[in-house]
N, C-alpha and C. Protein backbone atom coordinates (compact mmCIF):
# COMPACT_ATOMS: atom_id res chain seq x y z
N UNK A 1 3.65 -3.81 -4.45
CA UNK A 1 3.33 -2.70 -3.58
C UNK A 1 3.63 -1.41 -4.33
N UNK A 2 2.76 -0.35 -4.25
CA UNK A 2 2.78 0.75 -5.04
C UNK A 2 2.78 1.83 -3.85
N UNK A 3 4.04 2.74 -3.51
CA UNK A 3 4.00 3.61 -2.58
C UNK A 3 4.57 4.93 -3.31
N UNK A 4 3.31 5.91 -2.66
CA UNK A 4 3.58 6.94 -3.07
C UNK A 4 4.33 7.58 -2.42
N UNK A 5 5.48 8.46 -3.07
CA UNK A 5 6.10 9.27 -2.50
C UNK A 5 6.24 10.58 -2.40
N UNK A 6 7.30 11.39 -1.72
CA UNK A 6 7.15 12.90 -1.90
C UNK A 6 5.53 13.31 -1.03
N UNK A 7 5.22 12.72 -0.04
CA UNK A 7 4.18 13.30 0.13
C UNK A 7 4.34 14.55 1.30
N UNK A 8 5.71 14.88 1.83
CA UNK A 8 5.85 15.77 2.14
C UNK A 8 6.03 17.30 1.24
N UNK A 9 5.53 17.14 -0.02
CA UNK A 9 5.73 17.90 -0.68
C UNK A 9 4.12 18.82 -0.49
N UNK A 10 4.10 20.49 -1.11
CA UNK A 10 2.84 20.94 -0.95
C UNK A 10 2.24 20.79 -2.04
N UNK A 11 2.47 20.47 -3.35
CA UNK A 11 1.91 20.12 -4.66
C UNK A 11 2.24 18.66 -5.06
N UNK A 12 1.24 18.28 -5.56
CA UNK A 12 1.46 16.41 -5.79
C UNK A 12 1.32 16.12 -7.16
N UNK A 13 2.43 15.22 -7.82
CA UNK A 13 1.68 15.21 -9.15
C UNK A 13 0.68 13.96 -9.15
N UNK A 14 0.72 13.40 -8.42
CA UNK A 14 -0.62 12.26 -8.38
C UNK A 14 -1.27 12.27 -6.97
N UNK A 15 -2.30 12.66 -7.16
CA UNK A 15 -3.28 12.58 -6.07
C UNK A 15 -3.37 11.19 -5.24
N UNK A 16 -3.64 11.16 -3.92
CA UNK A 16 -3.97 10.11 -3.49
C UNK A 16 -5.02 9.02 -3.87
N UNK A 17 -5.86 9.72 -4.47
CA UNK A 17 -7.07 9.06 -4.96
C UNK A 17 -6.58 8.04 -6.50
N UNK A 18 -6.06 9.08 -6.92
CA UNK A 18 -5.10 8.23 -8.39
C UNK A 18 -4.46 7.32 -7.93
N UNK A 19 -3.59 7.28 -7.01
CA UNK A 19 -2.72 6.46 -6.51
C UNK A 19 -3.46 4.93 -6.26
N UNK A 20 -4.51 5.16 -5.25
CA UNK A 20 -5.43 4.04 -4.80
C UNK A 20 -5.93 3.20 -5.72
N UNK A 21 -6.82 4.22 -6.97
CA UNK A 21 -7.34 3.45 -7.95
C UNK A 21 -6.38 2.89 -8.94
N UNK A 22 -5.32 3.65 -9.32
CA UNK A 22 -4.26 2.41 -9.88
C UNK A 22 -3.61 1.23 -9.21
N UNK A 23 -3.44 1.52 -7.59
CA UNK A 23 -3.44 0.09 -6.80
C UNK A 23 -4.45 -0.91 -6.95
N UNK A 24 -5.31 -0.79 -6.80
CA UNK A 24 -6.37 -1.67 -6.67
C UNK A 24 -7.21 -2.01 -8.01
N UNK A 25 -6.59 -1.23 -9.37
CA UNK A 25 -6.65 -2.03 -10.73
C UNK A 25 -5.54 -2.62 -10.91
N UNK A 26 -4.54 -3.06 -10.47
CA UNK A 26 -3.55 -3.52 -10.80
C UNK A 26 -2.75 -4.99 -9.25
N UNK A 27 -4.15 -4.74 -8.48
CA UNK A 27 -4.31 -5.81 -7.19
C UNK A 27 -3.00 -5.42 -6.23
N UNK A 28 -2.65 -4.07 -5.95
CA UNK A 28 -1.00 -3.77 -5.23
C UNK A 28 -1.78 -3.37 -4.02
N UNK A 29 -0.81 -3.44 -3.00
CA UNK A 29 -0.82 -2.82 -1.43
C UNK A 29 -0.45 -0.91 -2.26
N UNK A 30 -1.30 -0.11 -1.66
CA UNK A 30 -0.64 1.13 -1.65
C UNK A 30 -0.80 2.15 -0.51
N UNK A 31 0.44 2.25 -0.09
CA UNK A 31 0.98 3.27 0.78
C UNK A 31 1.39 4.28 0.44
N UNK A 32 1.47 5.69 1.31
CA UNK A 32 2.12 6.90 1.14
C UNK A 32 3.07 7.01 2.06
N UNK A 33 4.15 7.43 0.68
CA UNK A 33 5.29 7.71 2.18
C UNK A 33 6.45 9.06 2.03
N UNK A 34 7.06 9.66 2.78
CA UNK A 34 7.95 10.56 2.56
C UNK A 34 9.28 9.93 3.22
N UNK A 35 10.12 9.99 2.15
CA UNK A 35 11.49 9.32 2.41
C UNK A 35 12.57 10.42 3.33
N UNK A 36 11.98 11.86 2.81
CA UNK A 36 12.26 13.09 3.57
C UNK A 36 12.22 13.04 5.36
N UNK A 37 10.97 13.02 5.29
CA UNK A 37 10.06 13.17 6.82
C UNK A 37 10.13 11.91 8.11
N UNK A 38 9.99 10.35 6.66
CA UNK A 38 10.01 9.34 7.01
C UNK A 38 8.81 9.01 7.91
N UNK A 39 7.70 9.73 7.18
CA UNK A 39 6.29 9.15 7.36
C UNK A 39 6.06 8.56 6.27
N UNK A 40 5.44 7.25 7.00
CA UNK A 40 4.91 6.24 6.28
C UNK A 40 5.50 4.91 5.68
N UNK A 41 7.02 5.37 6.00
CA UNK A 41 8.22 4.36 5.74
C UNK A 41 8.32 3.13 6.65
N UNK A 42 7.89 3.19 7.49
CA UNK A 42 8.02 1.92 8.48
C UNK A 42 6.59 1.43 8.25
N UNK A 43 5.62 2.14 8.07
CA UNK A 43 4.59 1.22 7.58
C UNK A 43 4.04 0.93 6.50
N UNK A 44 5.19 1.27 5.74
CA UNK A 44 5.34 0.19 4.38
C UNK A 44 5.85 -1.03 4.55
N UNK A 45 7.11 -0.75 5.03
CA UNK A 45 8.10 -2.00 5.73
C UNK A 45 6.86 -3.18 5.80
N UNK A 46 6.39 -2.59 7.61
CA UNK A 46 5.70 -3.46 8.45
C UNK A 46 4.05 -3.45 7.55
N UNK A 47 3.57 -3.29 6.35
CA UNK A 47 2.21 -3.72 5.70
C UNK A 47 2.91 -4.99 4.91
N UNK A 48 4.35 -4.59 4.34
CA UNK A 48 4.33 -5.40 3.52
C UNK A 48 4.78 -6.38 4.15
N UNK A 49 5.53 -6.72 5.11
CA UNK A 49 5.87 -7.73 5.64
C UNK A 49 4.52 -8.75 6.72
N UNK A 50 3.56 -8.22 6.70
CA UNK A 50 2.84 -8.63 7.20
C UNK A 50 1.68 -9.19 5.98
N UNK A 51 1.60 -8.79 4.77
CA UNK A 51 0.97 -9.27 4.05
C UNK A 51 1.87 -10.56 3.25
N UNK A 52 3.03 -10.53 3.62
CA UNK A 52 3.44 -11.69 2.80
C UNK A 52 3.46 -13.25 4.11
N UNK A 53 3.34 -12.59 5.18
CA UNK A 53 3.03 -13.47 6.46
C UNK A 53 2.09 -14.15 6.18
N UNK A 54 0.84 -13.31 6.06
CA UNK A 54 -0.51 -13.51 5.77
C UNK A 54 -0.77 -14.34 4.65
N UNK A 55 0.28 -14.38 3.78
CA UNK A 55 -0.44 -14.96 2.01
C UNK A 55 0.72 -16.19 1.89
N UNK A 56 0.69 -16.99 1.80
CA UNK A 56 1.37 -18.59 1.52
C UNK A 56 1.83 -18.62 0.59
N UNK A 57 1.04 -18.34 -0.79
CA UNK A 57 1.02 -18.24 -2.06
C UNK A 57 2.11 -17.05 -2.65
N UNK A 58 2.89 -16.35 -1.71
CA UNK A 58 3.37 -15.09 -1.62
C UNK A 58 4.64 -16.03 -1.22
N UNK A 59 5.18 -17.11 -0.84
CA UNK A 59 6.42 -17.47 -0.20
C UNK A 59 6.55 -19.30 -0.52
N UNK A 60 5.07 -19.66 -1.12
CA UNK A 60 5.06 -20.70 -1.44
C UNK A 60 5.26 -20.74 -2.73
N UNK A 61 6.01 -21.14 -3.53
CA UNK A 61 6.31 -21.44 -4.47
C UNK A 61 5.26 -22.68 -6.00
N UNK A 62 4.53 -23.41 -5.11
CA UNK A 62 3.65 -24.08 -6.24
C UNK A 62 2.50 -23.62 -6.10
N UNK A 63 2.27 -22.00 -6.00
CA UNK A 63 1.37 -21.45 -5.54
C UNK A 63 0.91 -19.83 -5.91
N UNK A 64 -0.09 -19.87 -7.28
CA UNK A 64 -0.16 -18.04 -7.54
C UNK A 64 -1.42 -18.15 -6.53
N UNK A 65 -1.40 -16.71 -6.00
CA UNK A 65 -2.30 -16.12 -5.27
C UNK A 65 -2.35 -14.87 -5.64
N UNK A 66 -3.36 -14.24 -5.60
CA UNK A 66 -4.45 -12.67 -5.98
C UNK A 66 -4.96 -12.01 -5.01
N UNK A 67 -4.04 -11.16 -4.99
CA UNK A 67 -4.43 -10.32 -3.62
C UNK A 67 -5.71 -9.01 -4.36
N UNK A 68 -6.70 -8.53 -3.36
CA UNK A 68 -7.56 -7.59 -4.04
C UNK A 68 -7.65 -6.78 -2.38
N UNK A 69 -7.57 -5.25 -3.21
CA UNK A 69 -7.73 -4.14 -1.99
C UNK A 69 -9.10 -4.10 -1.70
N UNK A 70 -9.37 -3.50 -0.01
CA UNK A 70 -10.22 -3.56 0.72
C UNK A 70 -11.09 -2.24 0.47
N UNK A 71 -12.11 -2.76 0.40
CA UNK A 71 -13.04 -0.96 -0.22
C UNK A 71 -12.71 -0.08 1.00
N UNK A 72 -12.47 -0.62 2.25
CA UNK A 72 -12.13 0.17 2.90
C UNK A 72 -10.77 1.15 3.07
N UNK A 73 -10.33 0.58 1.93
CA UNK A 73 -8.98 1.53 1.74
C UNK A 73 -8.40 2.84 2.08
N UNK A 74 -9.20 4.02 1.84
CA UNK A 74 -9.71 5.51 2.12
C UNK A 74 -9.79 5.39 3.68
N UNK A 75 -10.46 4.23 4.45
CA UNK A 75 -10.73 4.86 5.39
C UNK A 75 -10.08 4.58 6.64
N UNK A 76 -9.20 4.09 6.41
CA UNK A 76 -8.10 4.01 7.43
C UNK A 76 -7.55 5.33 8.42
N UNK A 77 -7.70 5.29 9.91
CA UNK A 77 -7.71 6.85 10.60
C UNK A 77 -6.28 6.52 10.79
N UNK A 78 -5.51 7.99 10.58
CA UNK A 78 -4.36 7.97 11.24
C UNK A 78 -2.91 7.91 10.33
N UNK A 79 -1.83 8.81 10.60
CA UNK A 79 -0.49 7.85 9.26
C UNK A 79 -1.17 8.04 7.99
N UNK A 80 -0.17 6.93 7.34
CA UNK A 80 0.16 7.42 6.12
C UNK A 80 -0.28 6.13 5.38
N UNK A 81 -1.09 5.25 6.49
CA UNK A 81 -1.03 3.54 5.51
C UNK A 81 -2.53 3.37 5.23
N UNK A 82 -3.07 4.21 4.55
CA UNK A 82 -4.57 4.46 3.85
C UNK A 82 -4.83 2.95 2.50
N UNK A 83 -3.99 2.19 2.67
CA UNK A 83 -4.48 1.20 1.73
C UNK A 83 -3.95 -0.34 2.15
N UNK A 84 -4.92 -0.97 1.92
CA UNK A 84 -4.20 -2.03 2.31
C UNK A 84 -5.19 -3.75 1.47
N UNK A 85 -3.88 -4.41 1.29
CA UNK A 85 -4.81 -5.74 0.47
C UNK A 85 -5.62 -6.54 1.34
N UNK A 86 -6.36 -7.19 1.22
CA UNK A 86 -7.63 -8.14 1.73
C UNK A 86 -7.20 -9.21 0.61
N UNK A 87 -7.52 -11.16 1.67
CA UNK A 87 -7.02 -12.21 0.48
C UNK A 87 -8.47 -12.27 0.11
């Protein structure tokens, strides 16, 4: 999982868009979050705990699995959880 932080800040050194496309070349869940504000922190928590629910291969042990992000990534309304993996 790759979460960006500081996004309560008014200057970013990595854009959201950077953020996404290095998630999803590198097959990660990516979230934004401010540790400040504490947007986006619980739904990091609750993405990632729900994607390891979701994936067997993630808790099963004789088992690699490849997670790949959803093109719909960007378009998530609402918060701070604009990315998310698809199995």
């Amino acid at each position: 999982m790759l979460i960006g932080n500081k996004i309560d800040k008014e200057t970013r050194v990595v854009t959201r868009e950077e953020g996404v496309k290095y998630a999803r070349k590198h097959s990660m869940l990516f979230i934004e979050a401010s540790a400040k504000t504490r947007d986006g922190v619980q739904c990091a928590f609750e993405e990632l705990v729900e994607k390891i629910i979701q994936t067997p291969g993630l808790w099963e042990t004789d088992k690699a699995s490849h997670l790949k992000l959803s093109d719909s990534a960007l378009q998530h309304e609402g918060g701070q959880c604009g990315a998310y993996c698809i199995i």
